[in-house]
N, C-alpha and C. Protein backbone atom coordinates (compact mmCIF):
# COMPACT_ATOMS: atom_id res chain seq x y z
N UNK A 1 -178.29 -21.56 53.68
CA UNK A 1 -178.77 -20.43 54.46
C UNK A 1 -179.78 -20.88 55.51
N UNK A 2 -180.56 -21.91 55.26
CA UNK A 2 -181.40 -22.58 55.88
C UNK A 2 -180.96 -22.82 57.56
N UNK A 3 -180.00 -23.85 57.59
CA UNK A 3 -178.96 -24.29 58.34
C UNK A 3 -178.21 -23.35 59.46
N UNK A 4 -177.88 -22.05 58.19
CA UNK A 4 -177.41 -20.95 59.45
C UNK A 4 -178.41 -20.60 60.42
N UNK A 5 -179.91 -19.98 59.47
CA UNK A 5 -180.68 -19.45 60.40
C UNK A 5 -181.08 -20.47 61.61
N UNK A 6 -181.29 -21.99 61.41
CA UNK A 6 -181.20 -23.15 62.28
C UNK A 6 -180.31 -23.07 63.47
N UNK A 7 -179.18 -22.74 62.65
CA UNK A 7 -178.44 -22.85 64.18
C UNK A 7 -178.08 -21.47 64.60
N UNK A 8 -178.05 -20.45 64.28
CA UNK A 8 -178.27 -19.27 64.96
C UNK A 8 -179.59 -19.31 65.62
N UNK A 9 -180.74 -20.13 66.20
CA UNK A 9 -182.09 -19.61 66.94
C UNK A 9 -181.41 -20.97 67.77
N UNK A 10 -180.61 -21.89 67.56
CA UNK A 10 -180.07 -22.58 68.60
C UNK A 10 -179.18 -22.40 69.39
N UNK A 11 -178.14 -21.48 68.95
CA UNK A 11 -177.18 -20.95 69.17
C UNK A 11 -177.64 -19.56 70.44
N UNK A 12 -178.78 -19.01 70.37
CA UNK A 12 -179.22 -17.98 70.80
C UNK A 12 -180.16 -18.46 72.31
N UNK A 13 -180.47 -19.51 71.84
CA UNK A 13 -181.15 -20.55 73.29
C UNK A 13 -180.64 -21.47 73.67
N UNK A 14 -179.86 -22.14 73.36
CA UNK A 14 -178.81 -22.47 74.32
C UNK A 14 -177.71 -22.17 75.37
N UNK A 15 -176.79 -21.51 74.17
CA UNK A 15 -175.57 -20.67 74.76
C UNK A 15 -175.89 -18.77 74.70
N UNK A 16 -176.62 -18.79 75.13
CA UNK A 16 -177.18 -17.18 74.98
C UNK A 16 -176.27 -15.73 75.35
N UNK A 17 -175.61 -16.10 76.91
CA UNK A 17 -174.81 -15.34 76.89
C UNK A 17 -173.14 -14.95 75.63
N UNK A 18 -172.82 -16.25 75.23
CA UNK A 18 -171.46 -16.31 74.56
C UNK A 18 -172.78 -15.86 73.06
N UNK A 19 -174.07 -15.96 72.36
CA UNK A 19 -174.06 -15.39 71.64
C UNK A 19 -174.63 -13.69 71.41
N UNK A 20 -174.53 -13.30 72.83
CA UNK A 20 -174.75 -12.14 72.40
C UNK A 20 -173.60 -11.66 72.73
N UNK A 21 -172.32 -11.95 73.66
CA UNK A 21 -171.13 -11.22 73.10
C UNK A 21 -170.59 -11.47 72.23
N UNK A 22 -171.12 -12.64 71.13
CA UNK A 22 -170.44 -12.51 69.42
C UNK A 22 -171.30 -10.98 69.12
N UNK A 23 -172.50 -11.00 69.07
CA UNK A 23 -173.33 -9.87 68.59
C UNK A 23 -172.66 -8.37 69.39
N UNK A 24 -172.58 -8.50 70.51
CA UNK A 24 -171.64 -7.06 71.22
C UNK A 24 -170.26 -7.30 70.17
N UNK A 25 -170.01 -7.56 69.81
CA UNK A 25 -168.24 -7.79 69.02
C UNK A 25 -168.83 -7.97 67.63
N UNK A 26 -169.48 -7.67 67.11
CA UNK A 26 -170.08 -7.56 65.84
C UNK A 26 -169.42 -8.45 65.10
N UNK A 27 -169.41 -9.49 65.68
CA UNK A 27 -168.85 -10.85 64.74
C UNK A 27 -170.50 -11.75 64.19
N UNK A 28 -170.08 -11.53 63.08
CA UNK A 28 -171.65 -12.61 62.30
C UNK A 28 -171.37 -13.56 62.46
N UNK A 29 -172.85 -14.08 62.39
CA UNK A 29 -172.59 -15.73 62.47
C UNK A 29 -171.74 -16.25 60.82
N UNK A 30 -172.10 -15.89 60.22
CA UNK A 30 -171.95 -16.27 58.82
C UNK A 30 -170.68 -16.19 58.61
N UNK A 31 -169.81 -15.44 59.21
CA UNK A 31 -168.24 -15.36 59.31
C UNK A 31 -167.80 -16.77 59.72
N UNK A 32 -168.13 -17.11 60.73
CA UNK A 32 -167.55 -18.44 61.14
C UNK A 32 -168.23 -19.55 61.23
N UNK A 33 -169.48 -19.34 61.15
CA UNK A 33 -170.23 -20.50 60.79
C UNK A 33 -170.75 -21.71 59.94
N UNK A 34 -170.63 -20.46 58.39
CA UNK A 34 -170.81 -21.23 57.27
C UNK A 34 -169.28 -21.86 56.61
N UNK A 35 -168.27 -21.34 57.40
CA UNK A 35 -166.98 -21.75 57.30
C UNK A 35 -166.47 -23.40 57.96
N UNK A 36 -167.47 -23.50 59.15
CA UNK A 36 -167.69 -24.91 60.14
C UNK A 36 -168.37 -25.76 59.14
N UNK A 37 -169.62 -25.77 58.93
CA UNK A 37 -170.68 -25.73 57.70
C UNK A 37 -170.08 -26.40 56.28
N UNK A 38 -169.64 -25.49 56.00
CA UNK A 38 -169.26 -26.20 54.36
C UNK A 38 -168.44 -27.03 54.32
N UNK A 39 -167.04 -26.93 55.27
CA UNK A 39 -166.03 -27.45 55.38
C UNK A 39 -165.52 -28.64 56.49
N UNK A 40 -167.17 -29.05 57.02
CA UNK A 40 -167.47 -29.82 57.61
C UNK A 40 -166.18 -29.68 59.14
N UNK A 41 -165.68 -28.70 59.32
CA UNK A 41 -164.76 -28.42 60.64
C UNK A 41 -163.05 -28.69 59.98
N UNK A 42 -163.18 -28.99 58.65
CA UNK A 42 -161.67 -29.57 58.50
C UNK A 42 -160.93 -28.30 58.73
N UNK A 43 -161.17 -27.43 58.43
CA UNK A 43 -159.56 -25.70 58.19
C UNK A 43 -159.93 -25.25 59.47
N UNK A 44 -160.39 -26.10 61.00
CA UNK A 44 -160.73 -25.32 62.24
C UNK A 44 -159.87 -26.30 63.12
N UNK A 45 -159.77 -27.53 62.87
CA UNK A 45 -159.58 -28.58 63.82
C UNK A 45 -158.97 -29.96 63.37
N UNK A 46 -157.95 -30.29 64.34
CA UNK A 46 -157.26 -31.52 63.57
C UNK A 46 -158.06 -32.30 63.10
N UNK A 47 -157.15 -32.98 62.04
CA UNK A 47 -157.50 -34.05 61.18
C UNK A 47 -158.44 -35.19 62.17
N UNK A 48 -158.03 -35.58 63.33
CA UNK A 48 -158.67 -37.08 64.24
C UNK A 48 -160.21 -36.45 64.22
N UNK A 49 -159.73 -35.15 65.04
CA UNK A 49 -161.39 -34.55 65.52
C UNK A 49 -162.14 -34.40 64.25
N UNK A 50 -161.80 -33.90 63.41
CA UNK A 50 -162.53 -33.87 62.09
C UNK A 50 -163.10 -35.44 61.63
N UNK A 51 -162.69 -36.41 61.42
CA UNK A 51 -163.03 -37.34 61.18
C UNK A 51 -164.16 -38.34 61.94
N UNK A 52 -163.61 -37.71 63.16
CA UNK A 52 -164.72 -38.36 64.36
C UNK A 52 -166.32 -37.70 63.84
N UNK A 53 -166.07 -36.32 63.91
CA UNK A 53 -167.29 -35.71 63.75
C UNK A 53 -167.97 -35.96 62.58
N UNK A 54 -166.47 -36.09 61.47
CA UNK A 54 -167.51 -36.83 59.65
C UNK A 54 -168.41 -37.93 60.33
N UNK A 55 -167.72 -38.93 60.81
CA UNK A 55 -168.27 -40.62 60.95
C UNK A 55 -169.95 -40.16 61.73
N UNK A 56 -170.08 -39.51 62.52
CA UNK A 56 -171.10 -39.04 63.39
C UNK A 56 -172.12 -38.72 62.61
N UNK A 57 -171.58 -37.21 61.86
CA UNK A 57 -172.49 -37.16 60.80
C UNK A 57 -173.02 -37.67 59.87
N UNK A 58 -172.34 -38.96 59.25
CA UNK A 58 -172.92 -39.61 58.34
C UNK A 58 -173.94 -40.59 59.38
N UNK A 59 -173.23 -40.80 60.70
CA UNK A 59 -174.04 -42.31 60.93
C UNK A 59 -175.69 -41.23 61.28
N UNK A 60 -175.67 -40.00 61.73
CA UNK A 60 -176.77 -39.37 62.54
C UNK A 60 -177.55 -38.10 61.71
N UNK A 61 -177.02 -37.68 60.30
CA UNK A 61 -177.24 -36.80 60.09
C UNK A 61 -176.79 -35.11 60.88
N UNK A 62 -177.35 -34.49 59.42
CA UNK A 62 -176.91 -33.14 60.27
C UNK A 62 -177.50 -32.52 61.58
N UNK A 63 -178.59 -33.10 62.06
CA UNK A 63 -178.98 -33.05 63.98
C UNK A 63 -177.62 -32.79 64.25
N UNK A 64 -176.38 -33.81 64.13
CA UNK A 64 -175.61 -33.85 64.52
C UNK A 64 -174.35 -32.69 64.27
N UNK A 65 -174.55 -32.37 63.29
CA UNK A 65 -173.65 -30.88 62.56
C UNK A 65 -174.11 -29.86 63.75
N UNK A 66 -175.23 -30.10 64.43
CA UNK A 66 -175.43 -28.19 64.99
C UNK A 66 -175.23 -29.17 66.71
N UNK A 67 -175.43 -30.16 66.99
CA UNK A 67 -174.75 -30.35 68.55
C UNK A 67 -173.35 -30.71 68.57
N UNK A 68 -172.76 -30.87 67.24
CA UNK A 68 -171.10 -30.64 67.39
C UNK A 68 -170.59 -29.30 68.19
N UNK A 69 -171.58 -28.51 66.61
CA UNK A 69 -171.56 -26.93 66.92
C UNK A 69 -171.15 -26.57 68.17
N UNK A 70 -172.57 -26.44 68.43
CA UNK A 70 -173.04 -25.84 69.96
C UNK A 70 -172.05 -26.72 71.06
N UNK A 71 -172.10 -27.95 70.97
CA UNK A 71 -170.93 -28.69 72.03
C UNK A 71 -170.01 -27.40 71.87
N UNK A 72 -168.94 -27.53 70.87
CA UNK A 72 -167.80 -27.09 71.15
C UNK A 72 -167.66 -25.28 70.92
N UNK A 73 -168.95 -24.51 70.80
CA UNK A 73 -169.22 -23.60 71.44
C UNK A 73 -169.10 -23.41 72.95
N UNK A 74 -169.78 -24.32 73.15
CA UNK A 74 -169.70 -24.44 74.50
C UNK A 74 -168.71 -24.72 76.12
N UNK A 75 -168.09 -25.64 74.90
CA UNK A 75 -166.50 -26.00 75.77
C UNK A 75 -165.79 -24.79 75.73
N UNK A 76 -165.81 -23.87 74.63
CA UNK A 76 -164.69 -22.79 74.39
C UNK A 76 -165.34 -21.57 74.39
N UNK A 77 -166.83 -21.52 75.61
CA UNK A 77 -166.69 -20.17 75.68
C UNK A 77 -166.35 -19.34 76.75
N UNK A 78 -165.48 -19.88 77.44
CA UNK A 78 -164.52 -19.10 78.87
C UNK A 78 -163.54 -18.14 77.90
């Protein structure tokens, strides 16, 4: 829970506009977030990309779990 609230106040200053139309669309963070989160991206994204991002995270820690995040927030919010 820690983690969510972490990256929801990052999520909110960074990409601000794409998170307040999750919040206009009453989509929680916790819907899709803790789903990225637990499952380290595997049931979202192929197998390569998934693995890239494991290796990252182990070499960098989870810093690295919330600028995956937010990266590919970011690429996909057109």
């Amino acid at each position: 829970m820690q983690y969510l609230s972490m990256f929801k106040d990052l999520f909110e200053e960074y990409i601000p506009e794409l998170h307040s139309h999750f919040e206009n669309e009453m989509l929680p963070d916790q819907l899709w977030i803790q789903k990225w989160f637990m499952s380290c991206f595997l049931y979202s994204f192929p197998m390569g990309l998934c693995i890239r991002i494991w290796d990252n995270l182990l070499a960098y820690g989870t810093r690295f779990l919330f600028n995956a995040s937010l990266a590919i927030l970011y690429l996909l919010k057109e």
